[in-house]
Protein backbone atom coordinates (compact mmCIF):
# COMPACT_ATOMS: atom_id res chain seq x y z
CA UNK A 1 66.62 146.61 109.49
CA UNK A 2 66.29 144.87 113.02
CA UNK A 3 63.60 142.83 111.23
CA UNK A 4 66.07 141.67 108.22
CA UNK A 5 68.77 140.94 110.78
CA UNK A 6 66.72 138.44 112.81
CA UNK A 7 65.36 136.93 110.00
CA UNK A 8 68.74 136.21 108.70
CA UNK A 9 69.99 135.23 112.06
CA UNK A 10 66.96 132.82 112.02
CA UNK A 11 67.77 131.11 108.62
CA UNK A 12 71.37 130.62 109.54
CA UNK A 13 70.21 128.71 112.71
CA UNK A 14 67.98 126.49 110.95
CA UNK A 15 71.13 125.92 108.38
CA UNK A 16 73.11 125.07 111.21
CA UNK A 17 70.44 122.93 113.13
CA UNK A 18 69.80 120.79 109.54
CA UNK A 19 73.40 120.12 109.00
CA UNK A 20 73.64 119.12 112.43
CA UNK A 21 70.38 116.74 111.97
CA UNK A 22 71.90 115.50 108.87
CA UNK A 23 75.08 115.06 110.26
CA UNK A 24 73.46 112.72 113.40
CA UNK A 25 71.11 111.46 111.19
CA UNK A 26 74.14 109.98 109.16
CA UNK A 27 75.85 108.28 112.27
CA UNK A 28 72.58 106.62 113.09
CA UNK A 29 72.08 104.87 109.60
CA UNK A 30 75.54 103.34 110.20
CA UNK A 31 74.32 101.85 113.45
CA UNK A 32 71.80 98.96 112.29
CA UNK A 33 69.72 96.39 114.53
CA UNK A 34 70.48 93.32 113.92
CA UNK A 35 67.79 91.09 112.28
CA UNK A 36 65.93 88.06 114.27
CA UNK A 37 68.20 85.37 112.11
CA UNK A 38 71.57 87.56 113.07
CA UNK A 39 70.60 87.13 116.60
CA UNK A 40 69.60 83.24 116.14
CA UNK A 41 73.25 82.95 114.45
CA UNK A 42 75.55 84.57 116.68
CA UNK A 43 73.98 82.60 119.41
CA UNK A 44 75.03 79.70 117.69
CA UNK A 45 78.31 81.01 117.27
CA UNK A 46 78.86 81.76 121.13
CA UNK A 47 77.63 78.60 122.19
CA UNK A 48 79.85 76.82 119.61
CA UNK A 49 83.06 79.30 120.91
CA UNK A 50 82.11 78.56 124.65
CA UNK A 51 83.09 74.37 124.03
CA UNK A 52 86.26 75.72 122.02
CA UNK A 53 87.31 78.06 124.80
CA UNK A 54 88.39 75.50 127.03
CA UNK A 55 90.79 74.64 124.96
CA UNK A 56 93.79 77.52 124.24
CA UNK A 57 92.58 79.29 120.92
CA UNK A 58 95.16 79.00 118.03
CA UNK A 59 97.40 81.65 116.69
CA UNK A 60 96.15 83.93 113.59
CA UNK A 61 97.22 81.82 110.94
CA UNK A 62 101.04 81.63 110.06
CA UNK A 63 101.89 84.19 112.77
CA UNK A 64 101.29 86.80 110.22
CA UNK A 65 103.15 90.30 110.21
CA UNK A 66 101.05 93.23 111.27
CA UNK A 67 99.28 94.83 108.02
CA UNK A 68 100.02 98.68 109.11
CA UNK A 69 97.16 100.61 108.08
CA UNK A 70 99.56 103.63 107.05
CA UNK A 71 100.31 100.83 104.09
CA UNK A 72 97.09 100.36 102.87
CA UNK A 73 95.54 101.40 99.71
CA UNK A 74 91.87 102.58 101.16
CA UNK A 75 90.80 105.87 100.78
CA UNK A 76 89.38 108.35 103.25
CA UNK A 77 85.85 107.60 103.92
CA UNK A 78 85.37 104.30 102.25
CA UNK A 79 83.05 102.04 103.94
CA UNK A 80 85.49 98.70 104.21
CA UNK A 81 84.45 96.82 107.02
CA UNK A 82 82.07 95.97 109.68
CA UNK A 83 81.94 95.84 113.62
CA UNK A 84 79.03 93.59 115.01
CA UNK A 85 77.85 93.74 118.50
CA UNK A 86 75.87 90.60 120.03
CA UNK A 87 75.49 92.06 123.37
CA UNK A 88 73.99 95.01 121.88
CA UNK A 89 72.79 93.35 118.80
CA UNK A 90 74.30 96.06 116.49
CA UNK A 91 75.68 95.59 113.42
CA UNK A 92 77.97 99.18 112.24
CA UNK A 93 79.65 100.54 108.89
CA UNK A 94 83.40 100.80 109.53
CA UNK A 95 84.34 103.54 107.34
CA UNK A 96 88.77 104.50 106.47
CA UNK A 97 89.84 107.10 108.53
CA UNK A 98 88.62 108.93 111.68
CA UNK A 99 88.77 112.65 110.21
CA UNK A 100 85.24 114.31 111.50
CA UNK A 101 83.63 113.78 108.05
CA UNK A 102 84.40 110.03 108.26
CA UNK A 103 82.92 109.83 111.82
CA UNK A 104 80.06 111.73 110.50
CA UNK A 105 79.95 108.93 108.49
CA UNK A 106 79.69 106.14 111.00
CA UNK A 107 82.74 104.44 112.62
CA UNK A 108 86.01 105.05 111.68
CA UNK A 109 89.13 102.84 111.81
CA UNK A 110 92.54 104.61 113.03
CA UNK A 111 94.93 105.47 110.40
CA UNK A 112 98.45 105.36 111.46
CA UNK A 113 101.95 103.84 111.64
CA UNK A 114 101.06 102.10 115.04
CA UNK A 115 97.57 100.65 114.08
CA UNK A 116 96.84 97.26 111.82
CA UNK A 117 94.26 96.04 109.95
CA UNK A 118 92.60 92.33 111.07
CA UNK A 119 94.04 89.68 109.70
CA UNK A 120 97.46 89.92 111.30
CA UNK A 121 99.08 90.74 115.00
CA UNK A 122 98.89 94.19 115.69
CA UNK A 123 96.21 96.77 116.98
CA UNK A 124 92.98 97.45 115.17
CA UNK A 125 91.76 100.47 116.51
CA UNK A 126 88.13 101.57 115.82
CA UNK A 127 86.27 104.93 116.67
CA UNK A 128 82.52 106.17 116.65
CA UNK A 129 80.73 109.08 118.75
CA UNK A 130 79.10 108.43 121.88
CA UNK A 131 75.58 110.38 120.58
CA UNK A 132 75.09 108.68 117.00
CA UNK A 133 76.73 105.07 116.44
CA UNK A 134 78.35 103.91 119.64
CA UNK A 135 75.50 105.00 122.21
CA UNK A 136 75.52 101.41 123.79
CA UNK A 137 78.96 101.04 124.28
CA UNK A 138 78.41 101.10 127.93
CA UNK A 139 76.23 98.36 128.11
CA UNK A 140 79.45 95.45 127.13
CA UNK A 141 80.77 94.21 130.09
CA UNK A 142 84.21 91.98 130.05
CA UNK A 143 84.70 88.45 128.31
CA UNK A 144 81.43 89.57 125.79
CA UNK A 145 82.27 89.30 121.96
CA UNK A 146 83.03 91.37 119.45
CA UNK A 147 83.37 90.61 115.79
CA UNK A 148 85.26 92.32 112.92
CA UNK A 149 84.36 91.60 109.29
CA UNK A 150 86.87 92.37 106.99
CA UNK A 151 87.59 91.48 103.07
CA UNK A 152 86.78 87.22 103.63
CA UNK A 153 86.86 86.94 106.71
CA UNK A 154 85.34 87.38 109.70
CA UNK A 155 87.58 88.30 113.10
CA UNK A 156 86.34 87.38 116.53
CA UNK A 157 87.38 89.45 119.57
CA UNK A 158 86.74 88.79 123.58
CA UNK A 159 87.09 92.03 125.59
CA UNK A 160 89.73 91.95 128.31
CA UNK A 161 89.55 95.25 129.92
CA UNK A 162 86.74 98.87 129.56
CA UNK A 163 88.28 101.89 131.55
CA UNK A 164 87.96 105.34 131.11
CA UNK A 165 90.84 108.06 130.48
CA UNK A 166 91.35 111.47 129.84
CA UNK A 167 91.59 112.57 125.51
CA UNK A 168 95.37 113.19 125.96
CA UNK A 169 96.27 110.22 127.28
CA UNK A 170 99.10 108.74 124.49
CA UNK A 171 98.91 105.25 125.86
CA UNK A 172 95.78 103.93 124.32
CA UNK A 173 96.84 103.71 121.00
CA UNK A 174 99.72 102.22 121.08
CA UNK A 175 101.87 98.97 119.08
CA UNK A 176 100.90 95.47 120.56
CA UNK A 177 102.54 92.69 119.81
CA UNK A 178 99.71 90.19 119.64
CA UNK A 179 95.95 90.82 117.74
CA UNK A 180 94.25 93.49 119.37
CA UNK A 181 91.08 95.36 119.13
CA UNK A 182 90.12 98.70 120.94
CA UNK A 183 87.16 100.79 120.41
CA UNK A 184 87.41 104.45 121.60
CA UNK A 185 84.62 107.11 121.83
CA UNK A 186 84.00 110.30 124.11
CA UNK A 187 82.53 110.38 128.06
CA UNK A 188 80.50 110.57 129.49
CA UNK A 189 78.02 109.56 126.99
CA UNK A 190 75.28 112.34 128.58
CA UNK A 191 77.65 115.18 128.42
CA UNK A 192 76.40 118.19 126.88
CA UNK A 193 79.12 119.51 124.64
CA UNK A 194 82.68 118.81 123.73
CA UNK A 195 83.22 115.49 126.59
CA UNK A 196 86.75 115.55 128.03
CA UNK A 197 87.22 112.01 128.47
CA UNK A 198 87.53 108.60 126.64
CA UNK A 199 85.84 105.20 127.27
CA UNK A 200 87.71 102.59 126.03
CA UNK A 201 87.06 98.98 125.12
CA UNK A 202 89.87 96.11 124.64
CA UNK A 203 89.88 93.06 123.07
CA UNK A 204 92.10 90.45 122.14
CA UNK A 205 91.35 88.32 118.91
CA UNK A 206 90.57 84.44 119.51
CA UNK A 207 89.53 83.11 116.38
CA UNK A 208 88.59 83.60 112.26
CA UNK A 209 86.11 82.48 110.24
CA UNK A 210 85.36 82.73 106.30
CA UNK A 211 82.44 85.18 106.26
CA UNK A 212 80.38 83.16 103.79
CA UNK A 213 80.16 80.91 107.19
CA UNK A 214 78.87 83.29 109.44
């Protein structure tokens, strides 16, 4: 009998350790490297954005209304979107929703009456774990770029301000009035277990591009 038992208590730890695998395993396909042309491009792009900074950058076009993400028609888990990373030259799945099977998934984009999908002024607010997609997260510093690609177009992003808060705090996600983009995941990044905090990284949008230009 004390045989059977530890056998079974064996098998269900391997179930639980290859759903977990799988589960990681998931997150880390969603998180891709990007390719030796990607790299060559976006530092085209950055150079190109570096002249047109000294000038002020123009308003999203027409001033457009926030597109509330509570309005739109995309269902939960449905890759829609991208998030690419020069500074860490990663290129990530954004996937709808950021239940713990779309996370699983990859990144997630926040579902709710106070967040917006690019294209218009309002908050885009994106979400990944620490441990599978957004592992270098830590590594952006302020004023690096961050781009959004989304239906035609793609959405470029400086960050303004990285701090780190507790899980509860309710002013993070939040309405803004002009184009925003934050990216949330948990902290530390090395914490064994269920981390208590948030790392948080703001941007605010400073120009479009068709993506068949990229």
């Amino acid at each position: 009998m004390r045989r059977l038992l530890g056998l079974i208590l064996l098998m269900a730890g391997l179930a639980i350790a290859v759903t977990n695998f799988l589960e990681w395993n998931a997150g880390q396909t969603a998180a891709q490297d990007f390719t030796v042309e990607e790299v060559q491009t976006f530092e085209k792009i950055e150079k190109t954005m570096e002249k047109d900074m000294l000038f002020t950058p123009p308003p999203l076009k027409e001033d457009p209304a926030p597109l509330l993400t509570s309005d739109a028609s995309h269902k939960t888990g449905e890759e829609m979107a991208a998030l690419l990373i020069p500074k860490i030259e990663k290129k990530y799945s954004v996937y709808w929703g950021t239940d713990p099977a779309t996370l699983n998934q990859g990144v997630g984009m926040f579902v709710s009456d106070l967040t917006t999908l690019p294209g218009g002024n309002g908050h885009t607010v994106l979400s990944g774990h620490r441990d599978t997609v957004f592992t270098g997260l830590g590594e952006l510093e302020v004023s690096d770029l961050l781009y959004v690609e989304y239906e035609t177009e793609v959405f470029v992003y400086e960050i303004t301000d990285i701090w780190i808060t507790h899980e509860d705090d309710k002013s993070v996600i939040v309405e803004k009035d002009e184009s925003t983009l934050t990216l949330t995941t948990c902290y530390p990044f090395d914490f064994i277990g269920y981390a208590p905090d948030r790392y948080i990284v703001q941007a605010k949008f400073i120009s479009s591009q068709s993506s068949e230009m990229k």
